[in-house]
Protein backbone atom coordinates (compact mmCIF):
# COMPACT_ATOMS: atom_id res chain seq x y z
CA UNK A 1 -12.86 0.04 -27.70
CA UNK A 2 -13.59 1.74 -24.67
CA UNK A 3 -10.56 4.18 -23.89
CA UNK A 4 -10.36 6.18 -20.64
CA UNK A 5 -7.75 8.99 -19.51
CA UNK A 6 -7.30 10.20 -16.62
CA UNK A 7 -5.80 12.35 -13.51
CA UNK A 8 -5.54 11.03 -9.72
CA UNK A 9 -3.70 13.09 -6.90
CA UNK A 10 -4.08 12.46 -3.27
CA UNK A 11 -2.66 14.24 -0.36
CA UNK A 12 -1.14 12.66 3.02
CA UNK A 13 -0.08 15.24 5.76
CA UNK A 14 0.34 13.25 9.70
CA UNK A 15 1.08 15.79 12.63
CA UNK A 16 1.59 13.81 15.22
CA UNK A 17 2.35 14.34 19.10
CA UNK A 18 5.92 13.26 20.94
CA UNK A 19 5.10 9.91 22.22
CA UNK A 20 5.59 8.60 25.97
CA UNK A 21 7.76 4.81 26.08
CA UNK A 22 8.73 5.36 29.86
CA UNK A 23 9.81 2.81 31.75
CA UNK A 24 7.95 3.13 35.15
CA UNK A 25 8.77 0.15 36.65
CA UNK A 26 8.18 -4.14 37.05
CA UNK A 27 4.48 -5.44 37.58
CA UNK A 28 4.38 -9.11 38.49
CA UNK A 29 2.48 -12.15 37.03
CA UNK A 30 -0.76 -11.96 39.40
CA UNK A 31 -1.13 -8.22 38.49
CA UNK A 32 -1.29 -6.93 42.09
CA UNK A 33 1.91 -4.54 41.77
CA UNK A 34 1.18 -1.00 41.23
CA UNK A 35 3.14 1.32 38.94
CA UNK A 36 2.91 5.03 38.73
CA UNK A 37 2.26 6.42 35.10
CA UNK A 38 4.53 8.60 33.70
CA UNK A 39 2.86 10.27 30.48
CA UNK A 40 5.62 12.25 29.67
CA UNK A 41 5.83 12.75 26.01
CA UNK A 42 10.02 11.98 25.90
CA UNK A 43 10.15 9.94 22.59
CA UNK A 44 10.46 11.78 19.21
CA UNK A 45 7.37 11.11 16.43
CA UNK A 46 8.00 11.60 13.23
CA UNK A 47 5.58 13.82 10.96
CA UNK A 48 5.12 13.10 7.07
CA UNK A 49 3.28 14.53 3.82
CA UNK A 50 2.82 12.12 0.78
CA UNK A 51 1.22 13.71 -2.44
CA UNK A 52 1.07 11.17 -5.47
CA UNK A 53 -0.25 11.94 -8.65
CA UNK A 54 -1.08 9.17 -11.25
CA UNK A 55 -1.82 9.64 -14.76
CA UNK A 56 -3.83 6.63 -16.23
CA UNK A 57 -5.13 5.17 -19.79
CA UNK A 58 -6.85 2.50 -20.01
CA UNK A 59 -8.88 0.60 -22.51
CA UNK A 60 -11.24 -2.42 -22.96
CA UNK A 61 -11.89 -3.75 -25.99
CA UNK A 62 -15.14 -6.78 -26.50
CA UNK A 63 -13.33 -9.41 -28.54
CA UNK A 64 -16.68 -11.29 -30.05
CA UNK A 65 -20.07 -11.78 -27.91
CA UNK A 66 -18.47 -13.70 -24.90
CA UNK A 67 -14.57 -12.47 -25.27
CA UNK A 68 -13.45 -8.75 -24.04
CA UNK A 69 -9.57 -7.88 -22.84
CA UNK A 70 -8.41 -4.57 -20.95
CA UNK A 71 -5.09 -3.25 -21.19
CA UNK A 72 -3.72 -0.23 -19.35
CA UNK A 73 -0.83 1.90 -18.18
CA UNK A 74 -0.76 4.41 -14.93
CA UNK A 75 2.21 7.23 -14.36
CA UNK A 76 2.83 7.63 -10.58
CA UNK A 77 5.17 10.23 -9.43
CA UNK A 78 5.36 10.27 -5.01
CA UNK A 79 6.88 12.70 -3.18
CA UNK A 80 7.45 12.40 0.35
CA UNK A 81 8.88 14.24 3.45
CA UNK A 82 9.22 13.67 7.02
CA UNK A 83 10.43 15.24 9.95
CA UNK A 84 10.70 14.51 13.87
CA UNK A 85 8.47 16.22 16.00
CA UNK A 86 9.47 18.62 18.53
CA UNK A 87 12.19 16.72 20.56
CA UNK A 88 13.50 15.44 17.66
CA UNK A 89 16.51 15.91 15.45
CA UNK A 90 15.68 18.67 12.87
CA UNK A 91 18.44 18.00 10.31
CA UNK A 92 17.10 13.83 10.14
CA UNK A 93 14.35 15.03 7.70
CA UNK A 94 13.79 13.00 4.51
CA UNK A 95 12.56 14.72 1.47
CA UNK A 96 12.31 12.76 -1.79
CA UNK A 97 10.54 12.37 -4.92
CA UNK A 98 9.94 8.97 -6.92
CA UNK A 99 8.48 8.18 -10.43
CA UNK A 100 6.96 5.18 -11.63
CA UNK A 101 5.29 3.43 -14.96
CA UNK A 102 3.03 0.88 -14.10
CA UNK A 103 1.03 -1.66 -16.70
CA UNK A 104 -1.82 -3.77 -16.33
CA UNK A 105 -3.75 -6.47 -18.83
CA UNK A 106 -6.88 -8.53 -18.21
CA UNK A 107 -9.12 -11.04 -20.51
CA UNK A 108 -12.39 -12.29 -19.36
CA UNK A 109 -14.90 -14.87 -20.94
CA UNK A 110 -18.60 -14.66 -20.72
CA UNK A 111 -20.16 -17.63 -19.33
CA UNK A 112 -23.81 -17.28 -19.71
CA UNK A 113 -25.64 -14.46 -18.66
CA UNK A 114 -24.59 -14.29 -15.18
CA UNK A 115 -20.73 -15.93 -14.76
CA UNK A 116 -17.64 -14.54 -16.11
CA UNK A 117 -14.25 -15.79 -15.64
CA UNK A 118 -10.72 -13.96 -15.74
CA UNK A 119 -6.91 -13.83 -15.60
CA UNK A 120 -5.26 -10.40 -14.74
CA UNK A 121 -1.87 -9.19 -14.37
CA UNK A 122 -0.60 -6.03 -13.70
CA UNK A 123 2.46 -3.99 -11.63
CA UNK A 124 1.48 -1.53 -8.65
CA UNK A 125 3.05 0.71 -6.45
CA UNK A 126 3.93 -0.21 -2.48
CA UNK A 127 5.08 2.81 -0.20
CA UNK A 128 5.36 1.84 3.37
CA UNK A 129 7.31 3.65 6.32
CA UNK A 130 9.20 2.53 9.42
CA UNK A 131 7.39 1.59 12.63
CA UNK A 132 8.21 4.59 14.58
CA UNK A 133 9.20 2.61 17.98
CA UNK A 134 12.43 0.02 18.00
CA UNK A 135 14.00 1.02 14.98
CA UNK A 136 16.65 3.06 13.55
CA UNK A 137 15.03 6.10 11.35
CA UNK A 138 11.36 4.75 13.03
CA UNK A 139 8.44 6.11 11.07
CA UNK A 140 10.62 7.46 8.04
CA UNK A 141 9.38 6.84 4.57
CA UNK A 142 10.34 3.81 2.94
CA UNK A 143 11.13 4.08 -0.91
CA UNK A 144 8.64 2.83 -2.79
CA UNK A 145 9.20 -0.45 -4.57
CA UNK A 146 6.68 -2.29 -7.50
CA UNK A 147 5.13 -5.16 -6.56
CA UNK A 148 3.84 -7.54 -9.42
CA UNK A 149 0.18 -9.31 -9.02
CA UNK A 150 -1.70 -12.22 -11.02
CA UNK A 151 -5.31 -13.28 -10.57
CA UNK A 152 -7.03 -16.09 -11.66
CA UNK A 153 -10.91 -15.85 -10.85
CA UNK A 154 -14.68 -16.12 -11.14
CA UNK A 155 -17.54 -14.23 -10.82
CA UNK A 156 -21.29 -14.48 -10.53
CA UNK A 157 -23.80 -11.78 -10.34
CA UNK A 158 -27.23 -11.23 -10.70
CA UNK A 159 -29.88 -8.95 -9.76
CA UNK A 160 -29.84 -10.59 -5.99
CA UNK A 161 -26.43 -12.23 -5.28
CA UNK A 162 -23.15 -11.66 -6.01
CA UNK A 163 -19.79 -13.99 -5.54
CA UNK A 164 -16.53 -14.54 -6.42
CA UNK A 165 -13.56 -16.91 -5.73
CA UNK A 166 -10.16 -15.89 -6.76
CA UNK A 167 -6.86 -17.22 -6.66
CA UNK A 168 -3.92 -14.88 -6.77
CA UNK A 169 -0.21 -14.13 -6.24
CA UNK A 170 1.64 -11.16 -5.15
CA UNK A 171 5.32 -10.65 -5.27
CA UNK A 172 6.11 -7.71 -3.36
CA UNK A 173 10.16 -7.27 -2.77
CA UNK A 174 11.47 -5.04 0.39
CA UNK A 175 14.05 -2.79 -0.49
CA UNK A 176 14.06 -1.28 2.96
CA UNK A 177 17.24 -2.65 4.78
CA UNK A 178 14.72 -4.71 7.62
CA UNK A 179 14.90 -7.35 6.45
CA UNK A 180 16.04 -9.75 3.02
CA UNK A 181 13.92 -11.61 0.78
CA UNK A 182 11.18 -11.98 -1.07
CA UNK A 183 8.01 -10.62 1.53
CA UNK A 184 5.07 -12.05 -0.99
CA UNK A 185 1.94 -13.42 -0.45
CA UNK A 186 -0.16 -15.85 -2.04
CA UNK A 187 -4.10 -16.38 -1.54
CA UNK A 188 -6.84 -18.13 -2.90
């Protein structure tokens, strides 16, 4: 056994500037019409913070000379806020805090001194926000939702290449009010 604990935190804070969407008027097709600018800064931004802080354990355990599994377990709490900038509504602020528990396993196998193959699965964390132009509460925090990932793949490395080829799937649900569905991705 190998065991590992541990203690993550990371801090997010965006200041941002008002932003200028102002319509100036219609170019044409051959590009020969001639607009004035208008940089105005007219359009609300949003500004955030993010601080997450993850508590971890992990373990890996060598299961016979060409056999080793790794098993762990992270603790993520978020907490976000965001308010619009200057021109902005001050009472549309968000302010929230989110917990999550979060598991992972792997086994490998050996295969000769240089090759190992492996099959992984595990649960992670996805925190996204709003694009802030062309949509209601633009560049607000979005909860955070778990996505769920497997991995099928193979490795080679020695002391002048290294390679891999993996195969994998990622189910990652919105729970943002965009859109329905499923929004995964698979890959090879």
């Amino acid at each position: 056994h190998s065991l590992t604990v541990g203690v993550l935190e990371s801090r997010f804070v965006g200041l941002f500037n008002d932003e200028a969407y102002n319509l100036v008027g219609m170019g044409t097709i051959d590009g020969n019409t001639i607009v004035p600018s208008d940089p105005s800064l007219t359009t609300p931004n949003v500004d955030r913070t993010e601080r997450n802080t993850e508590l971890y354990l992990r373990d890996s355990v060598q299961i016979g000379p060409s056999w080793s599994a790794w098993g762990g377990v992270r603790h993520t709490t978020i907490h976000r806020t965001s308010w619009e900038t200057s021109t902005g509504d001050p009472d549309a602020a968000t302010d929230y805090t989110q917990s999550f528990t979060t598991p992972w396993l792997a086994v490998a196998r050996q295969i000769g001194e240089h090759d190992m193959v492996y099959l992984s699965w595990g649960e992670g964390v996805e925190s996204d926000i709003v694009p802030t132009h062309g949509f209601p509460d633009g560049g607000k925090p979005l909860s955070s939702t778990l996505s769920r990932q497997w991995e099928l793949g193979y490795k080679h490395g020695d002391e002048s290449h290294q390679w891999g080829l993996t195969a994998y799937d990622v189910d990652q649900p919105l729970d943002d009010g965009l859109s329905t569905g499923d929004f995964g991705h698979d890959g090879i």
